[in-house]
PDB file of N, CA and C in Angstrom:
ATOM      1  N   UNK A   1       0.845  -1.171   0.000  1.00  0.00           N
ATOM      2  CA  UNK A   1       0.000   0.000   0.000  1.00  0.00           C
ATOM      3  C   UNK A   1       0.894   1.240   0.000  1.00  0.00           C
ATOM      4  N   UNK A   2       0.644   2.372  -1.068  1.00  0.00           N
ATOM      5  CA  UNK A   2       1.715   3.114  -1.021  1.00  0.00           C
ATOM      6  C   UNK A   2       1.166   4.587   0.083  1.00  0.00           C
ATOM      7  N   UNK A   3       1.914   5.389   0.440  1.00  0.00           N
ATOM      8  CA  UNK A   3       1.539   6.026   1.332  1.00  0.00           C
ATOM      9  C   UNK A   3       0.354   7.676   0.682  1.00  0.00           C
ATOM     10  N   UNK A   4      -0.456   7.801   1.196  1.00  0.00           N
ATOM     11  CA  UNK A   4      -1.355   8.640   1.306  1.00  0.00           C
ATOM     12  C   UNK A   4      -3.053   7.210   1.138  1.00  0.00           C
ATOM     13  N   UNK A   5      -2.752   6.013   0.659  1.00  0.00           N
ATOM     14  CA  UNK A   5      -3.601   5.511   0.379  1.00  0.00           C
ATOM     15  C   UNK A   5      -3.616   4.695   1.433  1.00  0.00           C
ATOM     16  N   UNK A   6      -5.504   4.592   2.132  1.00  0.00           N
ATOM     17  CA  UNK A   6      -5.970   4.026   2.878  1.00  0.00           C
ATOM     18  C   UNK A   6      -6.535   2.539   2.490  1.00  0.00           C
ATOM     19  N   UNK A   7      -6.678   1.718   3.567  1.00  0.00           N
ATOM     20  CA  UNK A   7      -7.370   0.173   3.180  1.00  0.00           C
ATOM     21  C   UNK A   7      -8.362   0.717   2.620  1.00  0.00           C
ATOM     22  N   UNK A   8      -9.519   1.388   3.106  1.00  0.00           N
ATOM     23  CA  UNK A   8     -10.349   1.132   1.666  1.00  0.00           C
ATOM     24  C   UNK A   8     -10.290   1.714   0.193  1.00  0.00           C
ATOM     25  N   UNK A   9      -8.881   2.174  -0.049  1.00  0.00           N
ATOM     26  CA  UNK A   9      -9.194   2.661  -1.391  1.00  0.00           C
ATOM     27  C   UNK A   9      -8.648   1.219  -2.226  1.00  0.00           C
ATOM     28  N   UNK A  10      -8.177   0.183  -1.319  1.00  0.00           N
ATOM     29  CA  UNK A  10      -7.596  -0.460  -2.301  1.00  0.00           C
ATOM     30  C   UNK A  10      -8.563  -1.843  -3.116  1.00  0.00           C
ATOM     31  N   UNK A  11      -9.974  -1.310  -2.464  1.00  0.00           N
ATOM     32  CA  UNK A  11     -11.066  -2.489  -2.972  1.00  0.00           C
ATOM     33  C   UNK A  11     -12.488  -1.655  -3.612  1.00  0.00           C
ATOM     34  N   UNK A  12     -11.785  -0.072  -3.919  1.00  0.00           N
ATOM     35  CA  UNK A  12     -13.110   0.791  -4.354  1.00  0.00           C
ATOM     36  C   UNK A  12     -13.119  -0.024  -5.873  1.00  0.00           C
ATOM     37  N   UNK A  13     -14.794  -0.355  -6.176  1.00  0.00           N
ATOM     38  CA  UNK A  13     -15.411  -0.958  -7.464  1.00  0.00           C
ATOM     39  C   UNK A  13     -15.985   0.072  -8.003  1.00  0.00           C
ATOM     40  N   UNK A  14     -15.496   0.022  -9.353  1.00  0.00           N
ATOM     41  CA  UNK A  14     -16.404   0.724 -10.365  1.00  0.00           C
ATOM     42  C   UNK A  14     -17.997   1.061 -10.712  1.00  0.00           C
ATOM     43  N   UNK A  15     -18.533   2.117 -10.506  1.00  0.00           N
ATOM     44  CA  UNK A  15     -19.956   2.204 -10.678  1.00  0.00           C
ATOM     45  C   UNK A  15     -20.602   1.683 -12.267  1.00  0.00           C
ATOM     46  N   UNK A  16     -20.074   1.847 -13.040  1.00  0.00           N
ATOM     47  CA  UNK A  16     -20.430   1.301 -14.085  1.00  0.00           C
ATOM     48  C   UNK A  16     -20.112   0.272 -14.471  1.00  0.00           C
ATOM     49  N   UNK A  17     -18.854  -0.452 -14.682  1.00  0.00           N
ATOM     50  CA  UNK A  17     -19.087  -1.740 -15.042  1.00  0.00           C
ATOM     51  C   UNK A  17     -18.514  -2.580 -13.631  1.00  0.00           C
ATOM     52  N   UNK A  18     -18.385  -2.402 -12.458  1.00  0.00           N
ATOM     53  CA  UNK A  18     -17.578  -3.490 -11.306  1.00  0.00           C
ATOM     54  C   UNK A  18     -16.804  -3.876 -11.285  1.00  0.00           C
ATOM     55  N   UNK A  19     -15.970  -3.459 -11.525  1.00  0.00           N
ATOM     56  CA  UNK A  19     -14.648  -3.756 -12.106  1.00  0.00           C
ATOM     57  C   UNK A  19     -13.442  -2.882 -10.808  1.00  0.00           C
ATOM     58  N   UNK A  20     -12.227  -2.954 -10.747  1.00  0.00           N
ATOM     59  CA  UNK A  20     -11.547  -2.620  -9.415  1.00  0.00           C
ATOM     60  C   UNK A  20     -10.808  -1.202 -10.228  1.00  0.00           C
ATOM     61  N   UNK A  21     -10.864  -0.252  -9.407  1.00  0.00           N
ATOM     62  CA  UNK A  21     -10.347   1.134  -9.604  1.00  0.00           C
ATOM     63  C   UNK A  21      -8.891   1.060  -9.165  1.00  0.00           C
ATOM     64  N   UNK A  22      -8.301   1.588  -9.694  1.00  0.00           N
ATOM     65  CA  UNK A  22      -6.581   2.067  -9.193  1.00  0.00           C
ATOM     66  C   UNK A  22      -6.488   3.899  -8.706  1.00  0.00           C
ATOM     67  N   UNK A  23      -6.041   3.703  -7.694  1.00  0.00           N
ATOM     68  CA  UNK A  23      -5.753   5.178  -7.067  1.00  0.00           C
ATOM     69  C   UNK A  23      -4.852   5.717  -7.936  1.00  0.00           C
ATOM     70  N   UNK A  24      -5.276   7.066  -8.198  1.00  0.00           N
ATOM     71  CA  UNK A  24      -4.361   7.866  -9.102  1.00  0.00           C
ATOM     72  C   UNK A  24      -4.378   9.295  -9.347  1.00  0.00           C
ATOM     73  N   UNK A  25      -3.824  10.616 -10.017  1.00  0.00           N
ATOM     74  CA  UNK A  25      -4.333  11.868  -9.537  1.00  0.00           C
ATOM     75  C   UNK A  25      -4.241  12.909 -10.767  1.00  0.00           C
ATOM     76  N   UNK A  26      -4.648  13.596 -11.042  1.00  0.00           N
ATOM     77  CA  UNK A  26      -4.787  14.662 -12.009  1.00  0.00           C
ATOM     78  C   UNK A  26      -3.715  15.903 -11.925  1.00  0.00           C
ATOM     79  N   UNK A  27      -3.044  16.398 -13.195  1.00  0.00           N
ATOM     80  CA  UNK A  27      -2.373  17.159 -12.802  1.00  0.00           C
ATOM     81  C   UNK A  27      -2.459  18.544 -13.642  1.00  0.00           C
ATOM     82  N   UNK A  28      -1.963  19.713 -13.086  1.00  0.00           N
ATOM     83  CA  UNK A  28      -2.056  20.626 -13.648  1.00  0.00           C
ATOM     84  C   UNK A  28      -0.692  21.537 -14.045  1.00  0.00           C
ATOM     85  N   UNK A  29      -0.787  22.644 -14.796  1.00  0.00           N
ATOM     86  CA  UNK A  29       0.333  23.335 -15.271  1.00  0.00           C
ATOM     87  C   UNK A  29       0.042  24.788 -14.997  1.00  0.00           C
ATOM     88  N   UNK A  30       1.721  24.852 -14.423  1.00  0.00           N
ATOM     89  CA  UNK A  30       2.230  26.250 -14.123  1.00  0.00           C
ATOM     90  C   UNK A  30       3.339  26.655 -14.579  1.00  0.00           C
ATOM     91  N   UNK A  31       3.625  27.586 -15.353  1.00  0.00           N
ATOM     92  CA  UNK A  31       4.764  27.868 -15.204  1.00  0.00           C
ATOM     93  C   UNK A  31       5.968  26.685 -15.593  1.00  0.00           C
ATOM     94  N   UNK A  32       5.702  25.860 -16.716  1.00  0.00           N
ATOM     95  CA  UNK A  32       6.430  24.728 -16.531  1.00  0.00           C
ATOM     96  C   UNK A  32       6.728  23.857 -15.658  1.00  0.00           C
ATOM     97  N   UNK A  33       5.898  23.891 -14.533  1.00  0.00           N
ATOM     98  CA  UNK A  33       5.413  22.694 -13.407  1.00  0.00           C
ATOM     99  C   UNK A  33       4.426  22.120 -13.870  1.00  0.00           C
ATOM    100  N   UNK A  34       4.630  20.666 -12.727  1.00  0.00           N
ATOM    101  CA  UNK A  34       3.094  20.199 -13.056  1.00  0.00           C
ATOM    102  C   UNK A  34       3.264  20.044 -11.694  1.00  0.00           C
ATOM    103  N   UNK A  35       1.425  20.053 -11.138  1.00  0.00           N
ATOM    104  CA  UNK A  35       1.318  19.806 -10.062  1.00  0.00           C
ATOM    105  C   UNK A  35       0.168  19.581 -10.033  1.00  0.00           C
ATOM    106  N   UNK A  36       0.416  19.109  -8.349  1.00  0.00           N
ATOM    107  CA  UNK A  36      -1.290  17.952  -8.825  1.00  0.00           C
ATOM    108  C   UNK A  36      -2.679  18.622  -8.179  1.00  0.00           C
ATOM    109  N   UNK A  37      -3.956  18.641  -8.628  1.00  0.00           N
ATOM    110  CA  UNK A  37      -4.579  19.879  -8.870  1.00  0.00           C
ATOM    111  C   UNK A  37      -5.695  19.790  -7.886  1.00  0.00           C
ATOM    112  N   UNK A  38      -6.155  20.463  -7.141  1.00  0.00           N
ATOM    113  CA  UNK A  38      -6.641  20.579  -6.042  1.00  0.00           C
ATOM    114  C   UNK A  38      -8.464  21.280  -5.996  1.00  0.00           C
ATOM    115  N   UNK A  39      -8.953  21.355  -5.128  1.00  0.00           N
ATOM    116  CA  UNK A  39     -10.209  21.745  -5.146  1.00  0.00           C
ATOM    117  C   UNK A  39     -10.439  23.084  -4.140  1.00  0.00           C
ATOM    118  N   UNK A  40     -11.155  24.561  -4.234  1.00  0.00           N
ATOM    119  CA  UNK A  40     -10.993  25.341  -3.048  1.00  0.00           C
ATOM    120  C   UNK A  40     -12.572  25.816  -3.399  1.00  0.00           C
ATOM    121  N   UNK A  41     -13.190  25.593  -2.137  1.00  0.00           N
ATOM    122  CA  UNK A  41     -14.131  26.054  -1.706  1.00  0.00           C
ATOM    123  C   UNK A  41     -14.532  27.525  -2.286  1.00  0.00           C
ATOM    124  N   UNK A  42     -15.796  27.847  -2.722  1.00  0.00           N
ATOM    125  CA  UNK A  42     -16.495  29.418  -2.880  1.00  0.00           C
ATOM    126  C   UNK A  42     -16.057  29.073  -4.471  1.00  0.00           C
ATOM    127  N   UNK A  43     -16.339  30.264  -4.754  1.00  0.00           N
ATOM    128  CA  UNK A  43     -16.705  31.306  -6.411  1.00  0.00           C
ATOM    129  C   UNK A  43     -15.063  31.578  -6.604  1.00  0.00           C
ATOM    130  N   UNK A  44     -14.336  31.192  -7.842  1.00  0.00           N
ATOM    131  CA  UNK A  44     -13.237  32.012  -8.754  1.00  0.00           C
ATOM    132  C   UNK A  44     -12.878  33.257  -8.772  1.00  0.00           C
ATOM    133  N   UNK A  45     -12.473  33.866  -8.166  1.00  0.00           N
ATOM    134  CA  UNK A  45     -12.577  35.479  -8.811  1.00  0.00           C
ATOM    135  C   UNK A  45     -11.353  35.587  -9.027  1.00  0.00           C
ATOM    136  N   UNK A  46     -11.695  36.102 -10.432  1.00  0.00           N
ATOM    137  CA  UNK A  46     -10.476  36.833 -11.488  1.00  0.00           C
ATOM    138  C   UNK A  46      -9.288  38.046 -10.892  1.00  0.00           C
ATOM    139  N   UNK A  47      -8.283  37.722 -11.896  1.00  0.00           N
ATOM    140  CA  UNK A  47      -7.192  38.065 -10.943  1.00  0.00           C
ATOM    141  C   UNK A  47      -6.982  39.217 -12.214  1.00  0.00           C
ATOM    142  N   UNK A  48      -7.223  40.593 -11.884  1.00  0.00           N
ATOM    143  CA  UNK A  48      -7.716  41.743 -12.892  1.00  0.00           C
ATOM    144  C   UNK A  48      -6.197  42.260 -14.060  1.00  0.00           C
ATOM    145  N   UNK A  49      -5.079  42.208 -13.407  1.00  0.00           N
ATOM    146  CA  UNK A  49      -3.756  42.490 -14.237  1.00  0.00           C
ATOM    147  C   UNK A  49      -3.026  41.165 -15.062  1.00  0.00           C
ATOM    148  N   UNK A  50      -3.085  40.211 -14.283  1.00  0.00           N
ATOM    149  CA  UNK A  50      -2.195  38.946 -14.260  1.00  0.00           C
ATOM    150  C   UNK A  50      -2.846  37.803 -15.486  1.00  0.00           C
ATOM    151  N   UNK A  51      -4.097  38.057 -14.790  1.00  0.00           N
ATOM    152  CA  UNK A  51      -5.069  36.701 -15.498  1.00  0.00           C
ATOM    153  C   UNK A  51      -5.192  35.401 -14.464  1.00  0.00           C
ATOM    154  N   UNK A  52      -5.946  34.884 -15.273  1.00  0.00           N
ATOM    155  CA  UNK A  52      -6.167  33.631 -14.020  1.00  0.00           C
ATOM    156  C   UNK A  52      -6.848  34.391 -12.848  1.00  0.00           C
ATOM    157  N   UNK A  53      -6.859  33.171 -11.614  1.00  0.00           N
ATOM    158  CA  UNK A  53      -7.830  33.837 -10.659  1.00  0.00           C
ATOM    159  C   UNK A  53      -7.142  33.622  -9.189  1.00  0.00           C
ATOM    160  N   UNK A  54      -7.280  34.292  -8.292  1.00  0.00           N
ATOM    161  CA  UNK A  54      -6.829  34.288  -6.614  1.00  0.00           C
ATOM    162  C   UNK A  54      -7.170  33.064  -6.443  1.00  0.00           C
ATOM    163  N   UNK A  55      -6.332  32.840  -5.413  1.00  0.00           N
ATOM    164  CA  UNK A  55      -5.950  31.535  -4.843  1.00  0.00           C
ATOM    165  C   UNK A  55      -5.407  31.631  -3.464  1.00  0.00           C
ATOM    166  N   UNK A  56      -6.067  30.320  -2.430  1.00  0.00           N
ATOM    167  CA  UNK A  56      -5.879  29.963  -1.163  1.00  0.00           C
ATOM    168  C   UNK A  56      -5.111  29.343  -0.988  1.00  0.00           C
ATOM    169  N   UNK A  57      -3.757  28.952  -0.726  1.00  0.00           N
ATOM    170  CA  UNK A  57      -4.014  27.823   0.136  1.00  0.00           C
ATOM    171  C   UNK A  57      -4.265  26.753   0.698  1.00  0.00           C
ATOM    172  N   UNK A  58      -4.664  27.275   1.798  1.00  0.00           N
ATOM    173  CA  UNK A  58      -5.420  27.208   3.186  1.00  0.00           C
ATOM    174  C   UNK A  58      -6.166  26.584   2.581  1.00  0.00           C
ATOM    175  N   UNK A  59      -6.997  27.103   2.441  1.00  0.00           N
ATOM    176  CA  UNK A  59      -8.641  26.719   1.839  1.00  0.00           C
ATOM    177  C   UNK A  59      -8.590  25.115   1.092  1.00  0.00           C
ATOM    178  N   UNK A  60      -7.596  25.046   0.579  1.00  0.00           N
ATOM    179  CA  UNK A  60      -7.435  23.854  -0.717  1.00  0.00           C
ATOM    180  C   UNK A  60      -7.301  22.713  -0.443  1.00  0.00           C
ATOM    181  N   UNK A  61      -8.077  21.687  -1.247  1.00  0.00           N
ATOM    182  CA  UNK A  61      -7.595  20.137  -0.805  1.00  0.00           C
ATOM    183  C   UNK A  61      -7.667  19.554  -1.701  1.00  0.00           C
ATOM    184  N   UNK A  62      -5.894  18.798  -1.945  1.00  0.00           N
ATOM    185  CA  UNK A  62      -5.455  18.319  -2.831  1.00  0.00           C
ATOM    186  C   UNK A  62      -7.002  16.935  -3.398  1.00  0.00           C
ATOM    187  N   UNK A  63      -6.729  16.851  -4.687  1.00  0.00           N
ATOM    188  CA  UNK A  63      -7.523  15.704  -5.718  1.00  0.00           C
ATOM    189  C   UNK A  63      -7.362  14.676  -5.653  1.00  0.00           C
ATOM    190  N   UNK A  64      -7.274  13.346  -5.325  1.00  0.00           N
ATOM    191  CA  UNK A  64      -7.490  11.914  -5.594  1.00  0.00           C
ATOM    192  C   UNK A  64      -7.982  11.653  -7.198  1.00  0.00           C
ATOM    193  N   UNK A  65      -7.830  10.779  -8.203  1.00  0.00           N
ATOM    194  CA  UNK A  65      -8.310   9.914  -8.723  1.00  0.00           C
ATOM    195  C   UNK A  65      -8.353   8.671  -8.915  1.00  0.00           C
ATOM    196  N   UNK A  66      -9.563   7.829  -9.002  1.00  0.00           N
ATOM    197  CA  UNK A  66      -9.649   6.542  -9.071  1.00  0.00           C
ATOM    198  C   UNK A  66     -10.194   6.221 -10.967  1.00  0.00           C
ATOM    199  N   UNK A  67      -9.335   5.652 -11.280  1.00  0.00           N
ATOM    200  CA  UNK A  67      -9.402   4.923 -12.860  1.00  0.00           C
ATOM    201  C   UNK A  67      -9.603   3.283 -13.034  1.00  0.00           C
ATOM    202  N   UNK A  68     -10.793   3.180 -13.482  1.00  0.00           N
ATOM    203  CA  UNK A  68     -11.190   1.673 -13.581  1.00  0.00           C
ATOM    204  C   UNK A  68     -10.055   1.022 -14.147  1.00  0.00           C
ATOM    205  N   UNK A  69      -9.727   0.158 -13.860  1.00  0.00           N
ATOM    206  CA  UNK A  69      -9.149  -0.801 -15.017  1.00  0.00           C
ATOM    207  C   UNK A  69      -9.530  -1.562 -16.144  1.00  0.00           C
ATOM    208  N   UNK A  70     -10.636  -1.566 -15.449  1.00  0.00           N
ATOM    209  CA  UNK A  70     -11.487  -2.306 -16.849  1.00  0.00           C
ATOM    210  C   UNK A  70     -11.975  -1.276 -17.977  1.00  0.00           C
ATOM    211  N   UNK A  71     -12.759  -0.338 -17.297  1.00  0.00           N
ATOM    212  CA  UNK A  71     -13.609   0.859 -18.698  1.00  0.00           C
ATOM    213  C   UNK A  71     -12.996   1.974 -18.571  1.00  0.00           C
ATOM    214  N   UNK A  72     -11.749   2.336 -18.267  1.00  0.00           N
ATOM    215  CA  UNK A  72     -11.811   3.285 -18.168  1.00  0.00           C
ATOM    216  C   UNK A  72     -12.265   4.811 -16.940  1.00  0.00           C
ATOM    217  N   UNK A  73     -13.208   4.474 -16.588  1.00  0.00           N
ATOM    218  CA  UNK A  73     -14.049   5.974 -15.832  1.00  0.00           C
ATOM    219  C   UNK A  73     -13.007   6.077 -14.859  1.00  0.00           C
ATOM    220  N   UNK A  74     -13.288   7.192 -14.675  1.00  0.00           N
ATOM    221  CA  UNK A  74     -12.736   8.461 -13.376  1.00  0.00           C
ATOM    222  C   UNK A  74     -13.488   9.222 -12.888  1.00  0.00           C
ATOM    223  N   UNK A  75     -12.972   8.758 -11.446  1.00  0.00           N
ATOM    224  CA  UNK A  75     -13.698   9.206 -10.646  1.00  0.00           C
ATOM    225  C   UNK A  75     -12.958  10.493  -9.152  1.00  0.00           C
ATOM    226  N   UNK A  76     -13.444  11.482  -9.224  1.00  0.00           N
ATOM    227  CA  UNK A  76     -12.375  12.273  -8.781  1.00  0.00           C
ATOM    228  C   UNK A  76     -12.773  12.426  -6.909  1.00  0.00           C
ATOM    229  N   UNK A  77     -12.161  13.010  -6.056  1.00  0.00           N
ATOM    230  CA  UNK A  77     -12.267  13.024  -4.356  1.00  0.00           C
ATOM    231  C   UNK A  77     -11.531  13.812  -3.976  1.00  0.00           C
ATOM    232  N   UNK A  78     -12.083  15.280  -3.111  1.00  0.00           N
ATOM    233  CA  UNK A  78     -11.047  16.151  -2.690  1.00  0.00           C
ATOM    234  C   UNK A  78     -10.649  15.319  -1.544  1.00  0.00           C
ATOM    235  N   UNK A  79      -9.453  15.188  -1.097  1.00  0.00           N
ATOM    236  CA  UNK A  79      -9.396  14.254   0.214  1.00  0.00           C
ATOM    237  C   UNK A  79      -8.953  15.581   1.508  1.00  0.00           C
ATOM    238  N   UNK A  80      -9.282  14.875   2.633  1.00  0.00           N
ATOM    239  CA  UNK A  80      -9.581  15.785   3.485  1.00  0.00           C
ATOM    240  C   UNK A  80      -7.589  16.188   4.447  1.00  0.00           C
TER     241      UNK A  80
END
């Protein structure tokens, strides 16, 4: 079991076809980073000179994904 992953993620089944999901995570781009992309509570607001929009933090909790093995689907989880 690799670390951030709990016993039950390692028997989550697929809603569509039943099939066993693999823990895995989404990533995003900055600046020639990638990093892995997170969820923050409330409304976007635009960042008026720069572009893009303000950002927490605090507020933020990193993304989980789970990818069937069998079909495909994803399924995403801010984890706490």
């Amino acid at each position: 079991m690799s670390s951030g992953e709990r016993m039950s993620d390692r028997d989550k089944i697929c809603p569509r076809c039943d099939r066993t999901m693999e823990l895995g995570f989404t990533t995003d781009f900055a600046y020639g980073m990638i990093l892995q992309s997170s969820w923050t509570p409330g409304t976007p607001v635009p960042r008026r000179w720069v572009g893009g929009i303000k950002w927490r933090k605090q507020n933020s909790r990193p993304i989980v994904t789970y990818r069937c093995t069998g079909c495909g689907y994803l399924e995403s989880y801010a984890t706490s």
